[in-house]
PDB file of N, CA and C in Angstrom:
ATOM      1  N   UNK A   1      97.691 123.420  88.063  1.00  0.00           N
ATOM      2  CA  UNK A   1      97.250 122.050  88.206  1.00  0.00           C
ATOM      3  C   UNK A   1      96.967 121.768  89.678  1.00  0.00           C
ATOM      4  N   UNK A   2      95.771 121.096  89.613  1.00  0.00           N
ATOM      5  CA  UNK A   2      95.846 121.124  91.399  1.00  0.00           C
ATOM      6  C   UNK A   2      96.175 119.605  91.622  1.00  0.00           C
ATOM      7  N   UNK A   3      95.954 119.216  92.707  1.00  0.00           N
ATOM      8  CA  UNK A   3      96.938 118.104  93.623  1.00  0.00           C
ATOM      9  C   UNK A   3      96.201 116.836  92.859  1.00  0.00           C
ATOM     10  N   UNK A   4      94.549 116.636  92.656  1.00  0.00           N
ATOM     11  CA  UNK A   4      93.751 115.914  92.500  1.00  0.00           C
ATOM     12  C   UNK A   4      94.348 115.034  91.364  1.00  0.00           C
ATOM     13  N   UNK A   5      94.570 115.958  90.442  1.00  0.00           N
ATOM     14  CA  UNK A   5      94.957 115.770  88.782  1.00  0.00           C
ATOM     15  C   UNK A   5      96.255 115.046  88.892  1.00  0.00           C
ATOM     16  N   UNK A   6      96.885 115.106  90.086  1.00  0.00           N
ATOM     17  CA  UNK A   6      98.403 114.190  89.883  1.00  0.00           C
ATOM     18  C   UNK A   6      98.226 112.749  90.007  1.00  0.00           C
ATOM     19  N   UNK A   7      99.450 111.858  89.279  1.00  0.00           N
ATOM     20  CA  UNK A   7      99.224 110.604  89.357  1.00  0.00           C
ATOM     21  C   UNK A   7     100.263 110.276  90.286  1.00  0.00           C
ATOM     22  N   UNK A   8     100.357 109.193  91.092  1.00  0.00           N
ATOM     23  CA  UNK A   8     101.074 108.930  92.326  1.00  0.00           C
ATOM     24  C   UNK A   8     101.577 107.636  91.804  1.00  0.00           C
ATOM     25  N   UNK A   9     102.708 106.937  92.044  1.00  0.00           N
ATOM     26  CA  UNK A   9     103.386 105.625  92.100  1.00  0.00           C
ATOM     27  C   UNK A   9     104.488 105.558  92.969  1.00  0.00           C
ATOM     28  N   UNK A  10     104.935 104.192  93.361  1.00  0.00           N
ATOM     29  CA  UNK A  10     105.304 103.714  94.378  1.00  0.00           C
ATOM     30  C   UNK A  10     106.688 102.982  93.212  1.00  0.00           C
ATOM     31  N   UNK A  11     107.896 103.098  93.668  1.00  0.00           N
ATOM     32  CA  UNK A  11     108.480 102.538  93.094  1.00  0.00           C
ATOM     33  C   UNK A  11     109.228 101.238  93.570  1.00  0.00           C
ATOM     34  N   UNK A  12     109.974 100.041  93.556  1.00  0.00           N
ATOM     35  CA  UNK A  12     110.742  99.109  94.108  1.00  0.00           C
ATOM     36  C   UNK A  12     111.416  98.682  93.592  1.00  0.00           C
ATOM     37  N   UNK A  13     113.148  98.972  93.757  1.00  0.00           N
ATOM     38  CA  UNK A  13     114.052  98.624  93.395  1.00  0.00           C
ATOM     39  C   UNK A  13     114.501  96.769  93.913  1.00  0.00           C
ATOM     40  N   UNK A  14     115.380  96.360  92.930  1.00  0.00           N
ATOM     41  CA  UNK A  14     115.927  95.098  93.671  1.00  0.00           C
ATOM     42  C   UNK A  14     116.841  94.464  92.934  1.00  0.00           C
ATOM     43  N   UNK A  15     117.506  93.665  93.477  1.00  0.00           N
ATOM     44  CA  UNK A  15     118.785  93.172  92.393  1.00  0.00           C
ATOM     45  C   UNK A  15     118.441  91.569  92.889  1.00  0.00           C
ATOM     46  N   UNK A  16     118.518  90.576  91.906  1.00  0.00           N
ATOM     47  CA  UNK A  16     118.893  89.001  92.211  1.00  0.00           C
ATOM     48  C   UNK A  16     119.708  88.669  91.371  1.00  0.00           C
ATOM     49  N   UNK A  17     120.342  87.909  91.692  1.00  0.00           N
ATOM     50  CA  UNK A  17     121.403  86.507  91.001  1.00  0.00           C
ATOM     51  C   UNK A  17     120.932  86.040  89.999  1.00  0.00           C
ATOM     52  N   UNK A  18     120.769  85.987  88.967  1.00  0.00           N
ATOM     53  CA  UNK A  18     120.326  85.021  88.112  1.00  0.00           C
ATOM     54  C   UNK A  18     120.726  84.386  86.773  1.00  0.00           C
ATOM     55  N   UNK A  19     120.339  83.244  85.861  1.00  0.00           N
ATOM     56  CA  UNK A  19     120.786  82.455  84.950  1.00  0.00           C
ATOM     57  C   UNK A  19     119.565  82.446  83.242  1.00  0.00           C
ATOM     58  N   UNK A  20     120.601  83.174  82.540  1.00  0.00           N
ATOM     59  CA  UNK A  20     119.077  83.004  81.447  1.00  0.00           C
ATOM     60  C   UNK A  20     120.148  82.650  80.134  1.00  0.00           C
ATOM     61  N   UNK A  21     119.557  82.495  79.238  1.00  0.00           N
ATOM     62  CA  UNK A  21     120.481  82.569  77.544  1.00  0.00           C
ATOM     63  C   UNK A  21     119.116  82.864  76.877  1.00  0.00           C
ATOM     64  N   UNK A  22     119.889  83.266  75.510  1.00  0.00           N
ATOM     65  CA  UNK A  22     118.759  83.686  74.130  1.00  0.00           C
ATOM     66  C   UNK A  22     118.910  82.630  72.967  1.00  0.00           C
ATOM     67  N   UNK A  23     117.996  81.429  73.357  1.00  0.00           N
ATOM     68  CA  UNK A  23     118.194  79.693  73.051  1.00  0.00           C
ATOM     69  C   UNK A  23     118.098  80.264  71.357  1.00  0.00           C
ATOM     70  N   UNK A  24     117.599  81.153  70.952  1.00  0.00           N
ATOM     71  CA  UNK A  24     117.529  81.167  69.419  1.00  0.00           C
ATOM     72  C   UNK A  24     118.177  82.431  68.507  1.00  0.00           C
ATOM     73  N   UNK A  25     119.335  82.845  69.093  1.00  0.00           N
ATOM     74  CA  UNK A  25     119.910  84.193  68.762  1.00  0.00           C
ATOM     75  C   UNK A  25     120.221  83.820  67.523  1.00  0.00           C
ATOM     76  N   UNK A  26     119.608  84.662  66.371  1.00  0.00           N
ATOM     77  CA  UNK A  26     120.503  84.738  65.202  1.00  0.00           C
ATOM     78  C   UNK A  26     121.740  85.489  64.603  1.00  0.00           C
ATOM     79  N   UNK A  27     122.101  86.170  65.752  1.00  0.00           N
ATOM     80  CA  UNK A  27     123.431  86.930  65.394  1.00  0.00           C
ATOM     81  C   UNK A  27     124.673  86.257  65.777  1.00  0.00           C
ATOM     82  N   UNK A  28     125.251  85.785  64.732  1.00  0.00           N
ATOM     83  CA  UNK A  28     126.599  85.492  65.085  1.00  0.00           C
ATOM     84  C   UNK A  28     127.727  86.150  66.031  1.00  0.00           C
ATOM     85  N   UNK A  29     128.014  87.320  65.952  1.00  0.00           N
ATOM     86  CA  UNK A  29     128.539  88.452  66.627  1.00  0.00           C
ATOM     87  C   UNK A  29     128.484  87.804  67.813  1.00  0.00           C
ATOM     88  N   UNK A  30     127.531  87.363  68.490  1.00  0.00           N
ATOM     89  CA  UNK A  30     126.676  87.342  70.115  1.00  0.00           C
ATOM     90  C   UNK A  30     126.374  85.645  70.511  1.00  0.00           C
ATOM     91  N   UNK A  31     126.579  85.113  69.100  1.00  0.00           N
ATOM     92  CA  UNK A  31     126.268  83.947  69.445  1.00  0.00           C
ATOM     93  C   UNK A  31     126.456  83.078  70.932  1.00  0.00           C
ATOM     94  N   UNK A  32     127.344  83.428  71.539  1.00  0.00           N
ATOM     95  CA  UNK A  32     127.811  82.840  73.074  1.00  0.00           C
ATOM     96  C   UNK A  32     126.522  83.228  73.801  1.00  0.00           C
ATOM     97  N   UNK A  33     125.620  84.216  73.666  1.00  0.00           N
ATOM     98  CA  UNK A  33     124.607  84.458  74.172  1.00  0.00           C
ATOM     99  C   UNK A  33     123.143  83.526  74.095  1.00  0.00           C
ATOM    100  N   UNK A  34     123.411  82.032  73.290  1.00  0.00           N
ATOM    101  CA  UNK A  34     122.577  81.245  73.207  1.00  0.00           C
ATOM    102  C   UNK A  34     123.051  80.365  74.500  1.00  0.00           C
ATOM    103  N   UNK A  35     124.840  80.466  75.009  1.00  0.00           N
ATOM    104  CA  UNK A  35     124.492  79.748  76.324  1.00  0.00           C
ATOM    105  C   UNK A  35     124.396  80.350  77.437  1.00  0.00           C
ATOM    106  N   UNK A  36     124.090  79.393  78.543  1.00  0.00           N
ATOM    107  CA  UNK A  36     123.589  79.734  79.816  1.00  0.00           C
ATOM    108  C   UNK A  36     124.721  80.990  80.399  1.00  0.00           C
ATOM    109  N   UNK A  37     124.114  81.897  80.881  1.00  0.00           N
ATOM    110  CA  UNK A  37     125.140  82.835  81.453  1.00  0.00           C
ATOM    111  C   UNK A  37     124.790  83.857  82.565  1.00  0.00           C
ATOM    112  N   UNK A  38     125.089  84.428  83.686  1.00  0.00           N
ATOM    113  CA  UNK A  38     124.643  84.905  84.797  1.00  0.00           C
ATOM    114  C   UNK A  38     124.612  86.480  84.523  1.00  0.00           C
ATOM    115  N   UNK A  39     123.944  87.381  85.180  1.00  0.00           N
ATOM    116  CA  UNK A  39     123.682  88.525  85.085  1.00  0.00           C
ATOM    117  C   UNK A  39     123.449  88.563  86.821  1.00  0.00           C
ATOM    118  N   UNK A  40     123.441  90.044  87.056  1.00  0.00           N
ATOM    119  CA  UNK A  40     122.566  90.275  88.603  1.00  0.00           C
ATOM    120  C   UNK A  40     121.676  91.118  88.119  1.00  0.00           C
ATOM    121  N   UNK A  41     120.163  90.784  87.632  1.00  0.00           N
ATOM    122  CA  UNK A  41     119.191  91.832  87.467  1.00  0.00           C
ATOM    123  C   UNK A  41     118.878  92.416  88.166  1.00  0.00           C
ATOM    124  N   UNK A  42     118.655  94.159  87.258  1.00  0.00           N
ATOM    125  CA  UNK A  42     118.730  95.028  88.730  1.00  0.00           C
ATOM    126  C   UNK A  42     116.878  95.509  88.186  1.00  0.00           C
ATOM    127  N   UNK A  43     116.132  95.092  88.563  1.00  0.00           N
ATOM    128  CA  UNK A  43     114.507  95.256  88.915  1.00  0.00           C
ATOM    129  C   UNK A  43     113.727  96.425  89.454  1.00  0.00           C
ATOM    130  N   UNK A  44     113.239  97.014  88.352  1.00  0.00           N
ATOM    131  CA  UNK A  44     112.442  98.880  89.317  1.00  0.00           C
ATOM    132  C   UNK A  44     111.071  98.218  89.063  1.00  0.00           C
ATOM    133  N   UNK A  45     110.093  97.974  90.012  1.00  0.00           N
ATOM    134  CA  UNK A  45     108.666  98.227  89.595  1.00  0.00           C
ATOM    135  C   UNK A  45     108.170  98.968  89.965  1.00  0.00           C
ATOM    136  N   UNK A  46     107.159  99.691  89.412  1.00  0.00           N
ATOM    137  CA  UNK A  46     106.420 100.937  89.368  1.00  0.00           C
ATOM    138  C   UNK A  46     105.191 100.644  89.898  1.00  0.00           C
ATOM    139  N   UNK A  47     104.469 101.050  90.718  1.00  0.00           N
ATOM    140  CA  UNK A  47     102.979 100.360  90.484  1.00  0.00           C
ATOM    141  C   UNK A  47     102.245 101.977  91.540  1.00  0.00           C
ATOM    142  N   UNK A  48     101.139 102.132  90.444  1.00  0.00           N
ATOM    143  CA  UNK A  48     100.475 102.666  91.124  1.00  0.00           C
ATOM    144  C   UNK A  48      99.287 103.377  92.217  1.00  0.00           C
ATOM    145  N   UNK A  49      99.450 104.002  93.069  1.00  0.00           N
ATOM    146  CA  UNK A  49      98.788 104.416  94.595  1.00  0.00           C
ATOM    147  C   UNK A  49      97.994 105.240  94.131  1.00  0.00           C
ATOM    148  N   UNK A  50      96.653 104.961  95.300  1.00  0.00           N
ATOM    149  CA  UNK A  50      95.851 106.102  95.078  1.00  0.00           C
ATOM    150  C   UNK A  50      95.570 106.735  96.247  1.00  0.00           C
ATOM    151  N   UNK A  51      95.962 106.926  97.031  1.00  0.00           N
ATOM    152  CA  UNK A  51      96.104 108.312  98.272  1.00  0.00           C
ATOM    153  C   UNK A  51      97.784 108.114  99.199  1.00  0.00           C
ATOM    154  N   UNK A  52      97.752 109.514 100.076  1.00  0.00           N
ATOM    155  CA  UNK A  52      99.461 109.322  99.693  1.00  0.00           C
ATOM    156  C   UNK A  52      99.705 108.729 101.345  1.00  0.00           C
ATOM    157  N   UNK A  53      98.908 108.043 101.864  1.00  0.00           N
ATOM    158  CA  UNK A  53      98.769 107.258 103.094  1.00  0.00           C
ATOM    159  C   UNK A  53      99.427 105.822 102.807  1.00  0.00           C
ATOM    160  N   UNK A  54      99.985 105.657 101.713  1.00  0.00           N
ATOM    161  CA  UNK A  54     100.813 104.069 101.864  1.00  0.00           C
ATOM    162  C   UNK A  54      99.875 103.216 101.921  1.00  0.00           C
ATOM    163  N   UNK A  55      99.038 103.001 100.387  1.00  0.00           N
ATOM    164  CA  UNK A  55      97.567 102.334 100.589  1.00  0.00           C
ATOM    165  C   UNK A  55      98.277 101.141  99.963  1.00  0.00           C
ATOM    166  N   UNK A  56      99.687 100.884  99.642  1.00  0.00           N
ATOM    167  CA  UNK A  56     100.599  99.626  98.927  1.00  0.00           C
ATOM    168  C   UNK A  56     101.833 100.350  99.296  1.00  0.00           C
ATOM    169  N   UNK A  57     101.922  99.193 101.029  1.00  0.00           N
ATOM    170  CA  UNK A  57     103.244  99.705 101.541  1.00  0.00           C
ATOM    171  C   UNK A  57     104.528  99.269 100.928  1.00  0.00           C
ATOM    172  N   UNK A  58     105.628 100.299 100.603  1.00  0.00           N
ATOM    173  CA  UNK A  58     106.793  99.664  99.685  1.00  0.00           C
ATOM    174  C   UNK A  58     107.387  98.808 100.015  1.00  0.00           C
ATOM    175  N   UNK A  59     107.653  98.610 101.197  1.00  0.00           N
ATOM    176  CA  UNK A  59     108.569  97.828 101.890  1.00  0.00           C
ATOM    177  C   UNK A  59     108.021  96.515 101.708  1.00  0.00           C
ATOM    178  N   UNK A  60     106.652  96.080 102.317  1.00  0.00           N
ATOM    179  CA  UNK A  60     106.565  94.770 101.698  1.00  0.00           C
ATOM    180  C   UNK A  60     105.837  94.540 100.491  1.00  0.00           C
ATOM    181  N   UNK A  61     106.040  95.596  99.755  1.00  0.00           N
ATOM    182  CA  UNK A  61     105.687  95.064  97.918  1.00  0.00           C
ATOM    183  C   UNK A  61     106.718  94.532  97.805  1.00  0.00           C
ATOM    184  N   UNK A  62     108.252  94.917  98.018  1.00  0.00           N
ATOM    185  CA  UNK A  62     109.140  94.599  97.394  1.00  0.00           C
ATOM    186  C   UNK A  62     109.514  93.157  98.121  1.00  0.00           C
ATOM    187  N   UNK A  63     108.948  92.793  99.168  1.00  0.00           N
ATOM    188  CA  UNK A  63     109.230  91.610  99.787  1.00  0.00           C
ATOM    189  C   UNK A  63     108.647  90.530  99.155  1.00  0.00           C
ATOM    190  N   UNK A  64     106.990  91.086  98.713  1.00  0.00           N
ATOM    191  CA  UNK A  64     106.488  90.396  97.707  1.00  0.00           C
ATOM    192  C   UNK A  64     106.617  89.640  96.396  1.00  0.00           C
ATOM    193  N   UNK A  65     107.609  90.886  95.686  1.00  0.00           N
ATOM    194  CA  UNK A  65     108.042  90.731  94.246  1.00  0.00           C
ATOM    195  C   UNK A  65     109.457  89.845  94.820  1.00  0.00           C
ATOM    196  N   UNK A  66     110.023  89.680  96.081  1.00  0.00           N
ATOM    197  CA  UNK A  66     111.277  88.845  95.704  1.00  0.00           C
ATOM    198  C   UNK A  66     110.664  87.420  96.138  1.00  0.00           C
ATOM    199  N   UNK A  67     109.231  87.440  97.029  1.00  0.00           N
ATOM    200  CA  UNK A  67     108.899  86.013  97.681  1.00  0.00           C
ATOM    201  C   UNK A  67     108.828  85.118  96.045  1.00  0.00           C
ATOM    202  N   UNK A  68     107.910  86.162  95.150  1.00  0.00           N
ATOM    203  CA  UNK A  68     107.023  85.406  94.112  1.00  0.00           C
ATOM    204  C   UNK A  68     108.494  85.179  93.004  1.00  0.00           C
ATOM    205  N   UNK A  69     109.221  85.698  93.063  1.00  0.00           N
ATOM    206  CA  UNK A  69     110.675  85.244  92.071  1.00  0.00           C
ATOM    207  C   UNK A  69     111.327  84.143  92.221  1.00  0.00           C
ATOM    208  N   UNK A  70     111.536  83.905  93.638  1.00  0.00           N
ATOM    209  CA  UNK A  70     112.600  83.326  94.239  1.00  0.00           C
ATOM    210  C   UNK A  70     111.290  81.966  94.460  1.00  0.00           C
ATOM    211  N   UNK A  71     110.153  81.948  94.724  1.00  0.00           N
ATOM    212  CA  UNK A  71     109.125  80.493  94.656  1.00  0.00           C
ATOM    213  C   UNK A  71     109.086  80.042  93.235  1.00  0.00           C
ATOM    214  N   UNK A  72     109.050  81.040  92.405  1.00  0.00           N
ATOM    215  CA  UNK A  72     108.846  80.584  90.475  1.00  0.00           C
ATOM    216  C   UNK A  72     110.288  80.023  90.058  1.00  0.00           C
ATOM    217  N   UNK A  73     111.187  81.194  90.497  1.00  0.00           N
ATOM    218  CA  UNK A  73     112.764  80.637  89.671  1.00  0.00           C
ATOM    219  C   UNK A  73     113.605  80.582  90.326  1.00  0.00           C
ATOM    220  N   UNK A  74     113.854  80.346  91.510  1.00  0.00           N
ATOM    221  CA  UNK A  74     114.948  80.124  92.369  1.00  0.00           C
ATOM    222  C   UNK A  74     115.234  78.639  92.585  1.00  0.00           C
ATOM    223  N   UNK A  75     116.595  78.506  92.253  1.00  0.00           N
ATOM    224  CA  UNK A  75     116.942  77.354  92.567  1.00  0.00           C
ATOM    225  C   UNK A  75     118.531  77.074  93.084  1.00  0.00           C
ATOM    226  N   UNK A  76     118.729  76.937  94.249  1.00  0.00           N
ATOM    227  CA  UNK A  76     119.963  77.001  94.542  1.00  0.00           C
ATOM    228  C   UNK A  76     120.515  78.122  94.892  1.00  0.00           C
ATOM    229  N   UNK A  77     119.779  78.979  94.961  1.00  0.00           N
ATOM    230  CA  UNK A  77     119.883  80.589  95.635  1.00  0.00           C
ATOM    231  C   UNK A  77     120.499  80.966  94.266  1.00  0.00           C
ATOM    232  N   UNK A  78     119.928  80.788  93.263  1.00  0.00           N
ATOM    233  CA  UNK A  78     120.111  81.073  91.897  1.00  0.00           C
ATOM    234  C   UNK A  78     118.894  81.264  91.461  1.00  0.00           C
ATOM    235  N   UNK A  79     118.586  82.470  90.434  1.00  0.00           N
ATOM    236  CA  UNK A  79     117.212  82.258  89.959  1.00  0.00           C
ATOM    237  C   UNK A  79     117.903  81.752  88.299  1.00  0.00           C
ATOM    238  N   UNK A  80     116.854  80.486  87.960  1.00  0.00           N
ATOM    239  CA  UNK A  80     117.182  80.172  86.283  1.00  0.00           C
ATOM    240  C   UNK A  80     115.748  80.276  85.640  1.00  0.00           C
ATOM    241  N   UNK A  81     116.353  81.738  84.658  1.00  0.00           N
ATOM    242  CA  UNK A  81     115.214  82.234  84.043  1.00  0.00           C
ATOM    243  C   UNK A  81     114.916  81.322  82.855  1.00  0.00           C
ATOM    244  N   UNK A  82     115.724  80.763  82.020  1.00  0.00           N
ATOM    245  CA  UNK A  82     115.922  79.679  80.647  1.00  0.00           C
ATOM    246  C   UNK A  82     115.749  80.642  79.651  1.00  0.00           C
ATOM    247  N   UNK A  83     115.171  80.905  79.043  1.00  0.00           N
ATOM    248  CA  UNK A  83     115.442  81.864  77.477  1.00  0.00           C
ATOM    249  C   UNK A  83     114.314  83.135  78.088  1.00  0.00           C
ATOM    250  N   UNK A  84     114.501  83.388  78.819  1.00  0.00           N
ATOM    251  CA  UNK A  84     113.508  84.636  79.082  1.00  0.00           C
ATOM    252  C   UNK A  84     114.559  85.895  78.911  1.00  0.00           C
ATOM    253  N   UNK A  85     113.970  86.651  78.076  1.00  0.00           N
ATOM    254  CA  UNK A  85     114.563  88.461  78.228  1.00  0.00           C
ATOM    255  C   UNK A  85     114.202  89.095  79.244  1.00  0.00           C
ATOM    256  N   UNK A  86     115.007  90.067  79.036  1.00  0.00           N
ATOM    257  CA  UNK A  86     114.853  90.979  80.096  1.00  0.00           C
ATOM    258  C   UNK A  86     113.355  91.608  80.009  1.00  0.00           C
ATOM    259  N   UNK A  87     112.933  91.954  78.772  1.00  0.00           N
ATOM    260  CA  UNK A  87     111.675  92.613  78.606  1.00  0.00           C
ATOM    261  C   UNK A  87     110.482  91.169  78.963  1.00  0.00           C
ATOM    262  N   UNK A  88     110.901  89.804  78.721  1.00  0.00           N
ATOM    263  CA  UNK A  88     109.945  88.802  79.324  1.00  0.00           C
ATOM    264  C   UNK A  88     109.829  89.061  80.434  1.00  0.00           C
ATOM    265  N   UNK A  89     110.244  88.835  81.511  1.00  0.00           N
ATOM    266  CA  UNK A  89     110.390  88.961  83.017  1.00  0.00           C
ATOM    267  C   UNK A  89     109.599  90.353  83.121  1.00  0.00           C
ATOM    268  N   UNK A  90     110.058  91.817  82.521  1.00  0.00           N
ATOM    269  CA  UNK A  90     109.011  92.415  83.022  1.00  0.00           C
ATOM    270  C   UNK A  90     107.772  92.249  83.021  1.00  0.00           C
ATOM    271  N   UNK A  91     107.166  91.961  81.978  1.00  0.00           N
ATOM    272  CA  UNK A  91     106.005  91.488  81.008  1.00  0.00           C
ATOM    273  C   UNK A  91     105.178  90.643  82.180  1.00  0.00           C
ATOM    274  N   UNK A  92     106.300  89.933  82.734  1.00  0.00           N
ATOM    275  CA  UNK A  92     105.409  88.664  83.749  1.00  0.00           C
ATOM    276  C   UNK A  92     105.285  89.560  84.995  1.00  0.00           C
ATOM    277  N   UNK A  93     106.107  90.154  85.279  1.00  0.00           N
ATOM    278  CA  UNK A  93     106.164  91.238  86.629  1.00  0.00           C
ATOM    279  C   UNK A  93     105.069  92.216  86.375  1.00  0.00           C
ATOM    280  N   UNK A  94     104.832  92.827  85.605  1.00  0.00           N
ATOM    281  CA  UNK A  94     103.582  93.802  85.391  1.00  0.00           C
ATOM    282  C   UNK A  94     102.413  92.913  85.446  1.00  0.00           C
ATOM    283  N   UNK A  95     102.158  91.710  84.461  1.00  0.00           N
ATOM    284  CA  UNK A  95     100.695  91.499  84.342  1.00  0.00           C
ATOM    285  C   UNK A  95     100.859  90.701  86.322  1.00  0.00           C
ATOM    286  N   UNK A  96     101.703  90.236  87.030  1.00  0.00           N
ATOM    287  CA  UNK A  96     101.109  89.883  87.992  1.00  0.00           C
ATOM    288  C   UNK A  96     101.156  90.615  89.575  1.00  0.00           C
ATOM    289  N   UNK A  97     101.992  91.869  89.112  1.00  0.00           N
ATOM    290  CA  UNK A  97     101.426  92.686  90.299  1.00  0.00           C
ATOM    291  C   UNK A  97     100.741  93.993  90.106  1.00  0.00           C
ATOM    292  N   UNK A  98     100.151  94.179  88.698  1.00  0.00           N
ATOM    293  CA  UNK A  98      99.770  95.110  88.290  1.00  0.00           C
ATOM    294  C   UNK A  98     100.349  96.492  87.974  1.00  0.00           C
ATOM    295  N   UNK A  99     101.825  96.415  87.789  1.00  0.00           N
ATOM    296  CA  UNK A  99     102.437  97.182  88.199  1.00  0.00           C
ATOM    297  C   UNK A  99     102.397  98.282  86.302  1.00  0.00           C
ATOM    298  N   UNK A 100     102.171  99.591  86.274  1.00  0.00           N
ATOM    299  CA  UNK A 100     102.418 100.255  85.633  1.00  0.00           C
ATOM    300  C   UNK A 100     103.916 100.823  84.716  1.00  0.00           C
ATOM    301  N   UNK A 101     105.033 100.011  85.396  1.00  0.00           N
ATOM    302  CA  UNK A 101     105.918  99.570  84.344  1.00  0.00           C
ATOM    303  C   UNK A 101     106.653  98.646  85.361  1.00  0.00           C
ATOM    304  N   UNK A 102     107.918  98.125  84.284  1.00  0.00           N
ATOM    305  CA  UNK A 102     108.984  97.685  85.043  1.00  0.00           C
ATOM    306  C   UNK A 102     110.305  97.436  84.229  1.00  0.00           C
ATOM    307  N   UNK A 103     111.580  97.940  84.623  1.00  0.00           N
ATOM    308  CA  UNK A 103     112.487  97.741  83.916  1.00  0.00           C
ATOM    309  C   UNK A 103     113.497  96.829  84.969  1.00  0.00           C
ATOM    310  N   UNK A 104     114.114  95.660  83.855  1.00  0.00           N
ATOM    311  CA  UNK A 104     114.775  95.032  84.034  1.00  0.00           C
ATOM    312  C   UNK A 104     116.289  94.905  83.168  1.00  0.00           C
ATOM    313  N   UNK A 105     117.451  95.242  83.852  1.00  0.00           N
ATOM    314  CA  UNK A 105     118.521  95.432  83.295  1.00  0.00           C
ATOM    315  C   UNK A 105     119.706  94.339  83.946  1.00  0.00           C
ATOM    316  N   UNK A 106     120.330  94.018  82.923  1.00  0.00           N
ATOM    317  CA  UNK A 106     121.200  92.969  83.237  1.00  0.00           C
ATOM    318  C   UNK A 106     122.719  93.715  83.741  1.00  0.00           C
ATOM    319  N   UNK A 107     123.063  93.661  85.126  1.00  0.00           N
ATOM    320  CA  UNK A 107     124.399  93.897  86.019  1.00  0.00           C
ATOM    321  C   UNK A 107     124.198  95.397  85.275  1.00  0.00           C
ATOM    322  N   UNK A 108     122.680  95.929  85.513  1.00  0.00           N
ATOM    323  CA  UNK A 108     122.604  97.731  85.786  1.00  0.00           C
ATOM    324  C   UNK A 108     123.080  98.490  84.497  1.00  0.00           C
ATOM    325  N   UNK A 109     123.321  97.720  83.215  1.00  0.00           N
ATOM    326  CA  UNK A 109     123.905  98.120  82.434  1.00  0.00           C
ATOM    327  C   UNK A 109     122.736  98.376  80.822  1.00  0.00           C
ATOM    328  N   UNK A 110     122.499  97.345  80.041  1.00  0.00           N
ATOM    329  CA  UNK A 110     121.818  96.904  79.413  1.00  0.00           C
ATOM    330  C   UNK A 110     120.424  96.304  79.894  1.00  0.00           C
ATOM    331  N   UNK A 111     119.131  96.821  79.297  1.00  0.00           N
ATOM    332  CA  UNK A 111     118.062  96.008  79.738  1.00  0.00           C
ATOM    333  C   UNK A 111     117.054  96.596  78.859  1.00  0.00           C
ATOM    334  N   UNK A 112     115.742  96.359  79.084  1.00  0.00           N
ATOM    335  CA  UNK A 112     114.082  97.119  79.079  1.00  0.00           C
ATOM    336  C   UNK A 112     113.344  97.790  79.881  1.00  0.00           C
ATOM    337  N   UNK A 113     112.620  98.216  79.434  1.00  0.00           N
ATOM    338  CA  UNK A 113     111.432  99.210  80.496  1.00  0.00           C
ATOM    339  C   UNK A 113     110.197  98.905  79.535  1.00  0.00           C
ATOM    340  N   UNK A 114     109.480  98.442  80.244  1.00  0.00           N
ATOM    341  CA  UNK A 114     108.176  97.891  79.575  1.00  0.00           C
ATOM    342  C   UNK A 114     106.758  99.255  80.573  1.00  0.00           C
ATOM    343  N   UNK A 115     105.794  99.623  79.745  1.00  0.00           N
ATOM    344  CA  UNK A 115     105.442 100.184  80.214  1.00  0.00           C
ATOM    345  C   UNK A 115     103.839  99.886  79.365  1.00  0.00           C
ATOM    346  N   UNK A 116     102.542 100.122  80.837  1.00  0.00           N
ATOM    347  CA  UNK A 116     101.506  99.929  80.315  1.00  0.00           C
ATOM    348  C   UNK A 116     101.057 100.881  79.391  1.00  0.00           C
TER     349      UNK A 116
END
C-alpha cells in the first residue's frame, strides 16, 4: 500500500462538567435517570486531514470544540445539556465541525461513538 492510499485524522480529546437526564425513560430499573444528574463527559473528535503539515491544527480545534460548547450550554461553569444523549451531542458535534466520528462517554465509563 503506498502512503497516498492512507487516510489521515486528527483526533481531540476533552472532558467538561455537565447536566443532562433521559426526560422520557421507560425503564423502571433506571427510572432516577429521568432526573437531572451530572456526568464529566469525556469527548474524542475525530476529524479528518489531508496532508500531514497540520492543515487543522489540534490544539486549537480542540479550543474550538470547547469555545462552541461552553457559548451553546454553559451555564454557571456547568454545561446543561436537558434530555440530550450521549449519542445526541455527538450527532451535533459531527454535523458542526465536520468531524468523521465522535464518542461521547459519561465519567469515561458508559457512552457512544457515532461515526460517519
Amino acid at each position: 500500500m503506498t502512503t497516498s492510499n492512507l487516510k489521515t485524522t486528527i483526533i481531540c480529546k476533552l472532558q467538561i462538567e455537565g447536566i443532562h437526564n433521559w426526560q422520557n425513560c421507560p425503564l423502571e430499573e433506571v427510572k432516577f435517570l429521568k432526573d437531572p444528574h451530572r456526568h464529566i463527559f469525556h469527548i474524542s473528535c475525530e476529524k479528518e486531514v489531508f496532508h500531514d503539515d497540520r492543515d487543522v491544527e489540534f490544539i486549537m480545534f480542540k479550543r474550538q470544540i470547547l469555545k462552541y460548547l461552553k457559548n451553546k450550554y454553559e451555564d454557571n461553569e456547568c454545561h446543561k445539556f436537558g434530555s440530550m444523549s450521549c449519542e445526541m451531542i455527538a450527532k451535533e458535534l459531527i454535523n458542526e465541525f465536520n468531524l468523521v466520528s465522535c464518542e461521547v462517554f459519561e465519567d469515561n465509563e458508559n457512552g457512544a461513538r457515532v461515526c460517519k
